[in-house]
PDB file of N, CA and C in Angstrom:
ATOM      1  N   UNK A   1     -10.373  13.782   1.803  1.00  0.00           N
ATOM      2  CA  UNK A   1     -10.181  12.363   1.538  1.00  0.00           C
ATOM      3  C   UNK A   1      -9.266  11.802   2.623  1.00  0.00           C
ATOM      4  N   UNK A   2     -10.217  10.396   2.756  1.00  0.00           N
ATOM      5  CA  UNK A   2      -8.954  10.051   3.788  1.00  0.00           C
ATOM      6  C   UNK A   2      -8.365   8.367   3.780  1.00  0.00           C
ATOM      7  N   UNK A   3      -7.574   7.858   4.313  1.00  0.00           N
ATOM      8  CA  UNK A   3      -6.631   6.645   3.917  1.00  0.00           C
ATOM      9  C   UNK A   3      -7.040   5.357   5.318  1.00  0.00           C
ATOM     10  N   UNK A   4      -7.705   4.789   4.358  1.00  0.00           N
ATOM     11  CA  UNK A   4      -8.139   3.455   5.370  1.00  0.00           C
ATOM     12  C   UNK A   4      -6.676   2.176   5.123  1.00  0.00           C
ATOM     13  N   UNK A   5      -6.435   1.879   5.944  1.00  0.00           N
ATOM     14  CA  UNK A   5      -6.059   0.344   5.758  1.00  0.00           C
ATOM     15  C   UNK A   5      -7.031  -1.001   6.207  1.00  0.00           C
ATOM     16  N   UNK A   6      -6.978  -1.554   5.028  1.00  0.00           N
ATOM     17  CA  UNK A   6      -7.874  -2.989   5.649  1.00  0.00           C
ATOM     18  C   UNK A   6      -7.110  -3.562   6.275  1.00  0.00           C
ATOM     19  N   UNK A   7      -7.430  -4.976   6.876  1.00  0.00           N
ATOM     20  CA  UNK A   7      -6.974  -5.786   7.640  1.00  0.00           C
ATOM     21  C   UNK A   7      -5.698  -6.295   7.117  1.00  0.00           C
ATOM     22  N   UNK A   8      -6.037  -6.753   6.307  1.00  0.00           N
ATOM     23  CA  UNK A   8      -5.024  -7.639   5.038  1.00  0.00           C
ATOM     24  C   UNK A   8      -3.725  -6.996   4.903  1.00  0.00           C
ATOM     25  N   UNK A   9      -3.925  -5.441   4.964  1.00  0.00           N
ATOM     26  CA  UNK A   9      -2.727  -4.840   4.645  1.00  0.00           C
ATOM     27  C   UNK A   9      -1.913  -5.000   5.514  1.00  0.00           C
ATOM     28  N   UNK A  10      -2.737  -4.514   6.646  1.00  0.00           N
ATOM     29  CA  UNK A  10      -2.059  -4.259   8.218  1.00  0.00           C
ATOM     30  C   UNK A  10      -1.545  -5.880   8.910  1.00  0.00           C
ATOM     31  N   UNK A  11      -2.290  -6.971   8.343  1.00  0.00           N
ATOM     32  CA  UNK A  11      -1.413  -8.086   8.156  1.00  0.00           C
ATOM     33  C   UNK A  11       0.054  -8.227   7.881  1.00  0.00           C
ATOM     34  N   UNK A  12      -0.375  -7.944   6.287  1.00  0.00           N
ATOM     35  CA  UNK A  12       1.001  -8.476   5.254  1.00  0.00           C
ATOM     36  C   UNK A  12       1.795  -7.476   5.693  1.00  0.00           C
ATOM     37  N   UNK A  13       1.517  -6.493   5.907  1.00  0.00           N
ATOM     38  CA  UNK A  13       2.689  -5.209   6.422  1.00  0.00           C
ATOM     39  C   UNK A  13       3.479  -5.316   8.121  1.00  0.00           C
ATOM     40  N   UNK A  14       2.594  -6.236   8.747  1.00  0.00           N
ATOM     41  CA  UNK A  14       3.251  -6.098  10.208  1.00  0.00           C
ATOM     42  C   UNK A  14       4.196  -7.737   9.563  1.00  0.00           C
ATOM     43  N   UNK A  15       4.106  -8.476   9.091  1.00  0.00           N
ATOM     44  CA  UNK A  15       5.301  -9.492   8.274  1.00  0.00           C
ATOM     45  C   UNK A  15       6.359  -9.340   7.531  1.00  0.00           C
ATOM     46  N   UNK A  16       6.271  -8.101   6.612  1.00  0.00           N
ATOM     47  CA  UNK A  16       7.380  -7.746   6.287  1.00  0.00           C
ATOM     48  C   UNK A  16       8.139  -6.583   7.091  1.00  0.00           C
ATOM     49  N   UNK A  17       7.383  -5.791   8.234  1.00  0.00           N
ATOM     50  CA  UNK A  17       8.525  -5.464   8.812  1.00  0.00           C
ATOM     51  C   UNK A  17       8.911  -5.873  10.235  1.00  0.00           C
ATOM     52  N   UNK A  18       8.019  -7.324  10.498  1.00  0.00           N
ATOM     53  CA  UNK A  18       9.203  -8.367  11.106  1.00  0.00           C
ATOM     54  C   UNK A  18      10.063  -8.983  10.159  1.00  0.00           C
ATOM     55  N   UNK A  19      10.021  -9.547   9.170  1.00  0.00           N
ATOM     56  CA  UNK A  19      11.010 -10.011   8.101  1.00  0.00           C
ATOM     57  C   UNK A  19      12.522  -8.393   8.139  1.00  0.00           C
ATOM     58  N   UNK A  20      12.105  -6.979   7.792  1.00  0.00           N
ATOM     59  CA  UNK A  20      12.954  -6.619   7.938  1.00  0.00           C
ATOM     60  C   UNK A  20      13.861  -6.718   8.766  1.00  0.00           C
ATOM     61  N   UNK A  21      12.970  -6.378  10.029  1.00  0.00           N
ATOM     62  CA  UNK A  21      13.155  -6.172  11.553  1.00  0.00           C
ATOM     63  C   UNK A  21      14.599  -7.160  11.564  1.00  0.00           C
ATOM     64  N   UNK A  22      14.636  -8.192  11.163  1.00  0.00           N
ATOM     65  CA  UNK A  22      15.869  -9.606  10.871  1.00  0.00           C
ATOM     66  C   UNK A  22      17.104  -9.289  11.249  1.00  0.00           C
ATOM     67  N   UNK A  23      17.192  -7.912  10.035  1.00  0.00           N
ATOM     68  CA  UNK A  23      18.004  -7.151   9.726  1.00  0.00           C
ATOM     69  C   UNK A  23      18.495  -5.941  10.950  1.00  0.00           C
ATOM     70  N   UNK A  24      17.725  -5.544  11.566  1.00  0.00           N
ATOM     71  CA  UNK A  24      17.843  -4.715  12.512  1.00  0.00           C
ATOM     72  C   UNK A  24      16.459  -3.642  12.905  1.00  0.00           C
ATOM     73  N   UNK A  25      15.876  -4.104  13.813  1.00  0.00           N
ATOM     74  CA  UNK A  25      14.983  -3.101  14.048  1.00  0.00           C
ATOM     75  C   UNK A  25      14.817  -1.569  13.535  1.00  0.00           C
ATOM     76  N   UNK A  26      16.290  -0.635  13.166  1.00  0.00           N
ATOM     77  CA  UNK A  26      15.855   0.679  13.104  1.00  0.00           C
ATOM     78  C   UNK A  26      15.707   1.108  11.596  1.00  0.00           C
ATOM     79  N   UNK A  27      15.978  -0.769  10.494  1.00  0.00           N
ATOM     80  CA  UNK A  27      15.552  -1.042   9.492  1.00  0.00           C
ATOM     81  C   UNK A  27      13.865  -0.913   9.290  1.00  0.00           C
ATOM     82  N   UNK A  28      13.396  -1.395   9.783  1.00  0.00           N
ATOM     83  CA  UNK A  28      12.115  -1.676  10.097  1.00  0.00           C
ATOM     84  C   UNK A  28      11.572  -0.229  10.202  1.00  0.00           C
ATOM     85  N   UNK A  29      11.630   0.053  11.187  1.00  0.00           N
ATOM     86  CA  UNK A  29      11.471   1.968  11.687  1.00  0.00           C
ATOM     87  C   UNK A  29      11.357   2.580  10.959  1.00  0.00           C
ATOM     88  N   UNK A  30      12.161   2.870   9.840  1.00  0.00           N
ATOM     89  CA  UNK A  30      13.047   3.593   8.657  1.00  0.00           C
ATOM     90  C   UNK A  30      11.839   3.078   8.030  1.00  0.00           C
ATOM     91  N   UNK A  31      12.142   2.096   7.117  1.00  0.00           N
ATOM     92  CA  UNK A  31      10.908   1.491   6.832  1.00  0.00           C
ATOM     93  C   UNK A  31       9.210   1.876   6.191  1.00  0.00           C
ATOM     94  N   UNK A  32       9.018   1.710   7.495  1.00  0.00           N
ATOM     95  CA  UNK A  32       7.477   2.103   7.983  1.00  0.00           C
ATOM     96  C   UNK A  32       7.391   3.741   7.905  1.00  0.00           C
ATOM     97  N   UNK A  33       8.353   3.975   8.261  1.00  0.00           N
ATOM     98  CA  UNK A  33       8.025   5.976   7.924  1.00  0.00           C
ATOM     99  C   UNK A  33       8.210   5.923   6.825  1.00  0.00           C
ATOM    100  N   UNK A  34       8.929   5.883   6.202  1.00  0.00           N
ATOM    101  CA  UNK A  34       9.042   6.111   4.737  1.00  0.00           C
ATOM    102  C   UNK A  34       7.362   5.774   3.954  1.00  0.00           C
ATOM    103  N   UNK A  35       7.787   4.422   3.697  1.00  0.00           N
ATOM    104  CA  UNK A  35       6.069   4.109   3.709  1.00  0.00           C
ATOM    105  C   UNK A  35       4.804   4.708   4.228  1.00  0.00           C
ATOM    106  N   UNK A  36       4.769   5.293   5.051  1.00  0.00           N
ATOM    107  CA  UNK A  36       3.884   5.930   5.487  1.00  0.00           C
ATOM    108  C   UNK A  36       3.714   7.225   4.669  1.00  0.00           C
ATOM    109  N   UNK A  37       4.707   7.978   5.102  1.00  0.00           N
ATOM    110  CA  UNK A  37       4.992   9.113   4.104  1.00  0.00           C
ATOM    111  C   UNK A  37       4.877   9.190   2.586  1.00  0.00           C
ATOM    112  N   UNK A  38       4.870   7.890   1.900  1.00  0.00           N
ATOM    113  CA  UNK A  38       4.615   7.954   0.753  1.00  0.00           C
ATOM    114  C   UNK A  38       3.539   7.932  -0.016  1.00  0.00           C
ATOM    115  N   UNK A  39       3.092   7.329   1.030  1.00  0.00           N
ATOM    116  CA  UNK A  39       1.731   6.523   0.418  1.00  0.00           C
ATOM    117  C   UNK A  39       0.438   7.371   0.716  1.00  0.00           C
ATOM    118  N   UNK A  40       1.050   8.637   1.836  1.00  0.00           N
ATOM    119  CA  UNK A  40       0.119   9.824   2.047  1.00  0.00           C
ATOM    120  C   UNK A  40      -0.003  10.541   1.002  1.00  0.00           C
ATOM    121  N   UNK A  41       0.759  10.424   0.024  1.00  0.00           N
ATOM    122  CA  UNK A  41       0.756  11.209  -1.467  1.00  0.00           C
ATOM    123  C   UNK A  41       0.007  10.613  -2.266  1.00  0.00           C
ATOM    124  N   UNK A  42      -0.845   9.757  -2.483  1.00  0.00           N
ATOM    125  CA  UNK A  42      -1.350   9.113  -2.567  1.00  0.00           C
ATOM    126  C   UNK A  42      -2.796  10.236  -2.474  1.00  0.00           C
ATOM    127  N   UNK A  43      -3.418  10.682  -1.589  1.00  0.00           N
ATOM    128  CA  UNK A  43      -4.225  11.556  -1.560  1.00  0.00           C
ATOM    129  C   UNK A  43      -4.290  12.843  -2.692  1.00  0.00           C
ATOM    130  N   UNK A  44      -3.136  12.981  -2.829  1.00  0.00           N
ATOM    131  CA  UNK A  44      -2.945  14.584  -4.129  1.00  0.00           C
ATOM    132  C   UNK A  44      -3.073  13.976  -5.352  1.00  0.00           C
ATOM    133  N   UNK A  45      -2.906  13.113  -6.208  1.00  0.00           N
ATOM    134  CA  UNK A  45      -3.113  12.118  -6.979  1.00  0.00           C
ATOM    135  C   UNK A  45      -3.329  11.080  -7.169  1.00  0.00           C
ATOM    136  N   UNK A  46      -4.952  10.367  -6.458  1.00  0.00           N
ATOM    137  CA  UNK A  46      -5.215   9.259  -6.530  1.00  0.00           C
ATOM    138  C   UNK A  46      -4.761   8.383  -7.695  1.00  0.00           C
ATOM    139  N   UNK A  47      -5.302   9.026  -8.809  1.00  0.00           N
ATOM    140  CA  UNK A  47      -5.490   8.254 -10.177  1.00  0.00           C
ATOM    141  C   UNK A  47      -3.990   7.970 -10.848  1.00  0.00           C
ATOM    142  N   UNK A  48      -2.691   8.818 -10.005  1.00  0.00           N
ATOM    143  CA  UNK A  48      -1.497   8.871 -11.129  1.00  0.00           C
ATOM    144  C   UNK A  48      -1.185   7.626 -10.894  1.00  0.00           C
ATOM    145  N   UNK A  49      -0.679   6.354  -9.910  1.00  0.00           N
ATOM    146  CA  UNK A  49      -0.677   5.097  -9.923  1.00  0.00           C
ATOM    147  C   UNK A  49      -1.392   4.392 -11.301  1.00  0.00           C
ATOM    148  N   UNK A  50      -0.788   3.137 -11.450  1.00  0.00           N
ATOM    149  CA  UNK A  50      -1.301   2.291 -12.945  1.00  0.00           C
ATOM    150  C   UNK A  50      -2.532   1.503 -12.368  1.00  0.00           C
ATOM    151  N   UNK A  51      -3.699   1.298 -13.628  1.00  0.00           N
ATOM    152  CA  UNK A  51      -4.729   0.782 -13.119  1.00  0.00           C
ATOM    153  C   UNK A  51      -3.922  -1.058 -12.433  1.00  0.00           C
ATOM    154  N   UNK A  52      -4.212  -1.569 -11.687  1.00  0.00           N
ATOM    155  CA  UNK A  52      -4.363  -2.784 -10.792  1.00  0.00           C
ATOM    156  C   UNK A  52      -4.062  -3.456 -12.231  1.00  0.00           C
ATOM    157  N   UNK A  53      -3.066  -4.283 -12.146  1.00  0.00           N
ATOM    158  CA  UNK A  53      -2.497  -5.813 -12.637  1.00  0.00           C
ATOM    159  C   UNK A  53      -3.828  -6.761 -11.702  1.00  0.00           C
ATOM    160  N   UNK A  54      -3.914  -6.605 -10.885  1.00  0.00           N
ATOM    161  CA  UNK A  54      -4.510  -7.892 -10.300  1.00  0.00           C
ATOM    162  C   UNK A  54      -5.550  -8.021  -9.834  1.00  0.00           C
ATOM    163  N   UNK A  55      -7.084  -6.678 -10.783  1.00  0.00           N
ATOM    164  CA  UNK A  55      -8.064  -6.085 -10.427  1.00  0.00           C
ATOM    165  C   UNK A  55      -8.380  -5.723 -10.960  1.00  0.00           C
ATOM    166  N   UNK A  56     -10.080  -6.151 -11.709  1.00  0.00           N
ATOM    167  CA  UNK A  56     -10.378  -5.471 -12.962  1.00  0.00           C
ATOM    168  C   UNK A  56     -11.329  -4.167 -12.777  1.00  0.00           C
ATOM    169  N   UNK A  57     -10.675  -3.140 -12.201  1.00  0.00           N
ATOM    170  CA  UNK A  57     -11.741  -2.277 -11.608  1.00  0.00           C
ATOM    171  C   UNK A  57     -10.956  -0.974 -11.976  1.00  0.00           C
ATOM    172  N   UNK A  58     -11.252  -0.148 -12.829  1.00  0.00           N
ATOM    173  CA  UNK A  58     -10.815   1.181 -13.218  1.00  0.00           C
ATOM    174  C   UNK A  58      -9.911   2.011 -11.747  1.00  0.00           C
ATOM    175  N   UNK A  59     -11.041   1.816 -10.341  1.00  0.00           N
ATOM    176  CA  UNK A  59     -10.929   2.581  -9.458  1.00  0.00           C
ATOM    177  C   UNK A  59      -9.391   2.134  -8.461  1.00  0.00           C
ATOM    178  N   UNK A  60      -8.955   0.988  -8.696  1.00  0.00           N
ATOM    179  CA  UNK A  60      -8.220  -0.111  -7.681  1.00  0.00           C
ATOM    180  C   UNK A  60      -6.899   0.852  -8.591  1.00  0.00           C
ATOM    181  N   UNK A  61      -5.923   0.740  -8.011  1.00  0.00           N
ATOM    182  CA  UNK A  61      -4.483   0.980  -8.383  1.00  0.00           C
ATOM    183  C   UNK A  61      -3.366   0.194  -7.804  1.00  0.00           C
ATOM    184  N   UNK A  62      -2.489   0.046  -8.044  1.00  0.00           N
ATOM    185  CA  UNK A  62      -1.152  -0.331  -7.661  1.00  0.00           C
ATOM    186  C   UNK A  62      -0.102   0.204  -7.410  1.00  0.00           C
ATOM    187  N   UNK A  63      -0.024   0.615  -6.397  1.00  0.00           N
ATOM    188  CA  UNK A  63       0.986   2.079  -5.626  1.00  0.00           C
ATOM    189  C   UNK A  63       2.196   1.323  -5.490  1.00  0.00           C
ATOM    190  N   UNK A  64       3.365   1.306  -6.364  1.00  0.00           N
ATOM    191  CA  UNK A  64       5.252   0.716  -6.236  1.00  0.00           C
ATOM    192  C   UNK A  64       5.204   1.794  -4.836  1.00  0.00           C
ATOM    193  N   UNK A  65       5.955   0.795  -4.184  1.00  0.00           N
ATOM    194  CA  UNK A  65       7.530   1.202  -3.149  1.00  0.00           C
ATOM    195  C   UNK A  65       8.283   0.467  -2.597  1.00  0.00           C
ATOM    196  N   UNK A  66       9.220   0.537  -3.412  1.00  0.00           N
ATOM    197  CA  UNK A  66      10.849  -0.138  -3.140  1.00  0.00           C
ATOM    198  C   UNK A  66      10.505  -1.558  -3.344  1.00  0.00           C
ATOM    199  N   UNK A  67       9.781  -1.994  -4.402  1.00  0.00           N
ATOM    200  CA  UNK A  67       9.627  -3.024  -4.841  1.00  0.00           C
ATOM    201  C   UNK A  67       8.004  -3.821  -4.630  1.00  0.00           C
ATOM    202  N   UNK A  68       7.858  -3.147  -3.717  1.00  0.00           N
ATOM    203  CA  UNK A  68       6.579  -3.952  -2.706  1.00  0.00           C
ATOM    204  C   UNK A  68       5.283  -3.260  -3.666  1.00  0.00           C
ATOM    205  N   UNK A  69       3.899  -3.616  -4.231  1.00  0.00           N
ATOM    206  CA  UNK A  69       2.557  -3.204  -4.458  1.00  0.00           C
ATOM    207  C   UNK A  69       1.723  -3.516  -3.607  1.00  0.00           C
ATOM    208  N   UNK A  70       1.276  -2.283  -3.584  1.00  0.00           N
ATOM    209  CA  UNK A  70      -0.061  -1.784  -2.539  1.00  0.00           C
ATOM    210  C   UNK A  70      -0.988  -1.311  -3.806  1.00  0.00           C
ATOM    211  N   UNK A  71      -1.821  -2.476  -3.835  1.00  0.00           N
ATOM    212  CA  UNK A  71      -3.234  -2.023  -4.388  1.00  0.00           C
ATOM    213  C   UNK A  71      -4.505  -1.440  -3.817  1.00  0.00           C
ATOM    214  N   UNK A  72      -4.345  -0.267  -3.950  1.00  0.00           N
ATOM    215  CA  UNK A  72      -5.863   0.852  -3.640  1.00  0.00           C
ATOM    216  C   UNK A  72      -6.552   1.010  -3.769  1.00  0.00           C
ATOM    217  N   UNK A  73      -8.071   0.539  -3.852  1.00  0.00           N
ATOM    218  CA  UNK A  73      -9.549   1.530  -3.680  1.00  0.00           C
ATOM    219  C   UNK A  73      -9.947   3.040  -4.054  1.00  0.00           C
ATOM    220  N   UNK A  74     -10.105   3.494  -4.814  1.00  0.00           N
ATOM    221  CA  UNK A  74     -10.173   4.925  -4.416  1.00  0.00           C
ATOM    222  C   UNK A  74     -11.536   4.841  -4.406  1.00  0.00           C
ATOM    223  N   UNK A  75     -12.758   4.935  -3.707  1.00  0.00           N
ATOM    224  CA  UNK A  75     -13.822   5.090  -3.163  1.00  0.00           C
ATOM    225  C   UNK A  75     -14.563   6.552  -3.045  1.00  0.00           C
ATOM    226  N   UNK A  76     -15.035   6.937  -4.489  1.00  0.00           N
ATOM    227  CA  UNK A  76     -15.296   8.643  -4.559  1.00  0.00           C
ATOM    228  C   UNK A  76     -16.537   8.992  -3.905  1.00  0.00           C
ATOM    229  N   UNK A  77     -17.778   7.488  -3.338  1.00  0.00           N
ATOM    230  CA  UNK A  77     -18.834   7.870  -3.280  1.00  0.00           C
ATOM    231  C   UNK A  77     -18.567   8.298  -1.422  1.00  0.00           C
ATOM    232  N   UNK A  78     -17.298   7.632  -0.596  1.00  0.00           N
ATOM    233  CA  UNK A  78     -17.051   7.262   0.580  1.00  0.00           C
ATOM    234  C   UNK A  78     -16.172   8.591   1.005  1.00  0.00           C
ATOM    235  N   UNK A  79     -15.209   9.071  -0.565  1.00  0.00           N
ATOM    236  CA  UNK A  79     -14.518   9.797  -0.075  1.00  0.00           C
ATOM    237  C   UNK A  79     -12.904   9.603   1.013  1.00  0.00           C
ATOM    238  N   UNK A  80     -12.364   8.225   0.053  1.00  0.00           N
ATOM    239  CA  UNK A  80     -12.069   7.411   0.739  1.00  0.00           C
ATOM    240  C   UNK A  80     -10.601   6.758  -0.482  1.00  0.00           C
ATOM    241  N   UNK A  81      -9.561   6.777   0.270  1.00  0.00           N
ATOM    242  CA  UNK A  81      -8.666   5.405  -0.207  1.00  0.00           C
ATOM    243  C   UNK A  81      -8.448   4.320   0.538  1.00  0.00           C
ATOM    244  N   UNK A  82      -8.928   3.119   0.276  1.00  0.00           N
ATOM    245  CA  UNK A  82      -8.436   2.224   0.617  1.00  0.00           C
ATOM    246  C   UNK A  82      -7.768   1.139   0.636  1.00  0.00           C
ATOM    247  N   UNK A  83      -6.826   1.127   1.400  1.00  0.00           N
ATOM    248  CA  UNK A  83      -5.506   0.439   1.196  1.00  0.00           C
ATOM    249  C   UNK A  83      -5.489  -0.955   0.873  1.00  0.00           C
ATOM    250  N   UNK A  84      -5.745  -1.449   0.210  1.00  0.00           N
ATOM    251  CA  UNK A  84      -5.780  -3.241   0.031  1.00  0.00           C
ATOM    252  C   UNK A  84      -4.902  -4.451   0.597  1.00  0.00           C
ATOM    253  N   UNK A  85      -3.877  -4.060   0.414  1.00  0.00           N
ATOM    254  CA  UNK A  85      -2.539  -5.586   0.544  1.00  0.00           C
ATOM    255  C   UNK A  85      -1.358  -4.644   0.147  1.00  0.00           C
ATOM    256  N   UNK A  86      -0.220  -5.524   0.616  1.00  0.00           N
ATOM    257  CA  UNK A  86       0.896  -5.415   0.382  1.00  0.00           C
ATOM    258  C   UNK A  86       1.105  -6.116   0.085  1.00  0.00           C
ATOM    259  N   UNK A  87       2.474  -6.553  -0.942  1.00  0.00           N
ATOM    260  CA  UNK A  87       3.009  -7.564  -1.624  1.00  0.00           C
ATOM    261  C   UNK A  87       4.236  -7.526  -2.375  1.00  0.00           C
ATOM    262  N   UNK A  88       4.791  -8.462  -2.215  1.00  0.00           N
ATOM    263  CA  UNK A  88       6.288  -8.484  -3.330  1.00  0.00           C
ATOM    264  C   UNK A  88       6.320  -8.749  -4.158  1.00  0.00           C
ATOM    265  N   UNK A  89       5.309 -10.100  -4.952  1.00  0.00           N
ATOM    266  CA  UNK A  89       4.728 -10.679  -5.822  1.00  0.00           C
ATOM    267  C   UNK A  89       3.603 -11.509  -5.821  1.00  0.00           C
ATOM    268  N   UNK A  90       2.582 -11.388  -6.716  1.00  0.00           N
ATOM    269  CA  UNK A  90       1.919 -12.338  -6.281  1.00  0.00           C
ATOM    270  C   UNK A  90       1.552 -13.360  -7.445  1.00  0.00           C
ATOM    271  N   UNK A  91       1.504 -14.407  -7.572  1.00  0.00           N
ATOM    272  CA  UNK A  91       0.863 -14.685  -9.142  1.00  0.00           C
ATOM    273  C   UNK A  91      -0.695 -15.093  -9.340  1.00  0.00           C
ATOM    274  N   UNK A  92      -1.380 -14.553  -9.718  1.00  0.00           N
ATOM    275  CA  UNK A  92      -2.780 -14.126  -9.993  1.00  0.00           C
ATOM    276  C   UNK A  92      -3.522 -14.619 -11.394  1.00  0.00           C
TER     277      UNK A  92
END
């Protein structure tokens, strides 16, 4: 299995870590690895994430980190997660 990001994500995600970035670039850095690293776990237990608040689809999830949701795809016919959006809140 492997970990797509859509566009959208790779959007909203290069905004919040210029928004960090504010703070200090090696904020940002820090950041993005972490995130990265987390969300690779994500592969060993697709399904443990809560089904999607903002998606009526069994397969979609909502992956928390450090406040922010990343809603997922898990795509069994593709063999595939895919990463949806990032977000702090959204109202839906």
């Amino acid at each position: 299995m492997e970990i797509i990001k859509r566009n959208e994500f790779s959007l909203a995600l290069d905004d919040i870590l210029d928004y960090i970035a504010k703070d200090g670039i090696s904020y940002a850095v820090i950041f993005n690895r972490k995130l990265e690293k987390s969300v690779n776990n994500i592969l060993n237990f697709p399904y443990k994430s809560r089904k999607s608040l903002y998606h009526d689809d069994e397969n979609i999830r909502d992956y928390i980190f450090k406040g922010y949701t990343i809603p997922y795809l898990i795509d069994n016919d593709e063999n595939k997660i895919v990463l949806l959006d990032i977000f702090k809140w959204k109202n839906k």
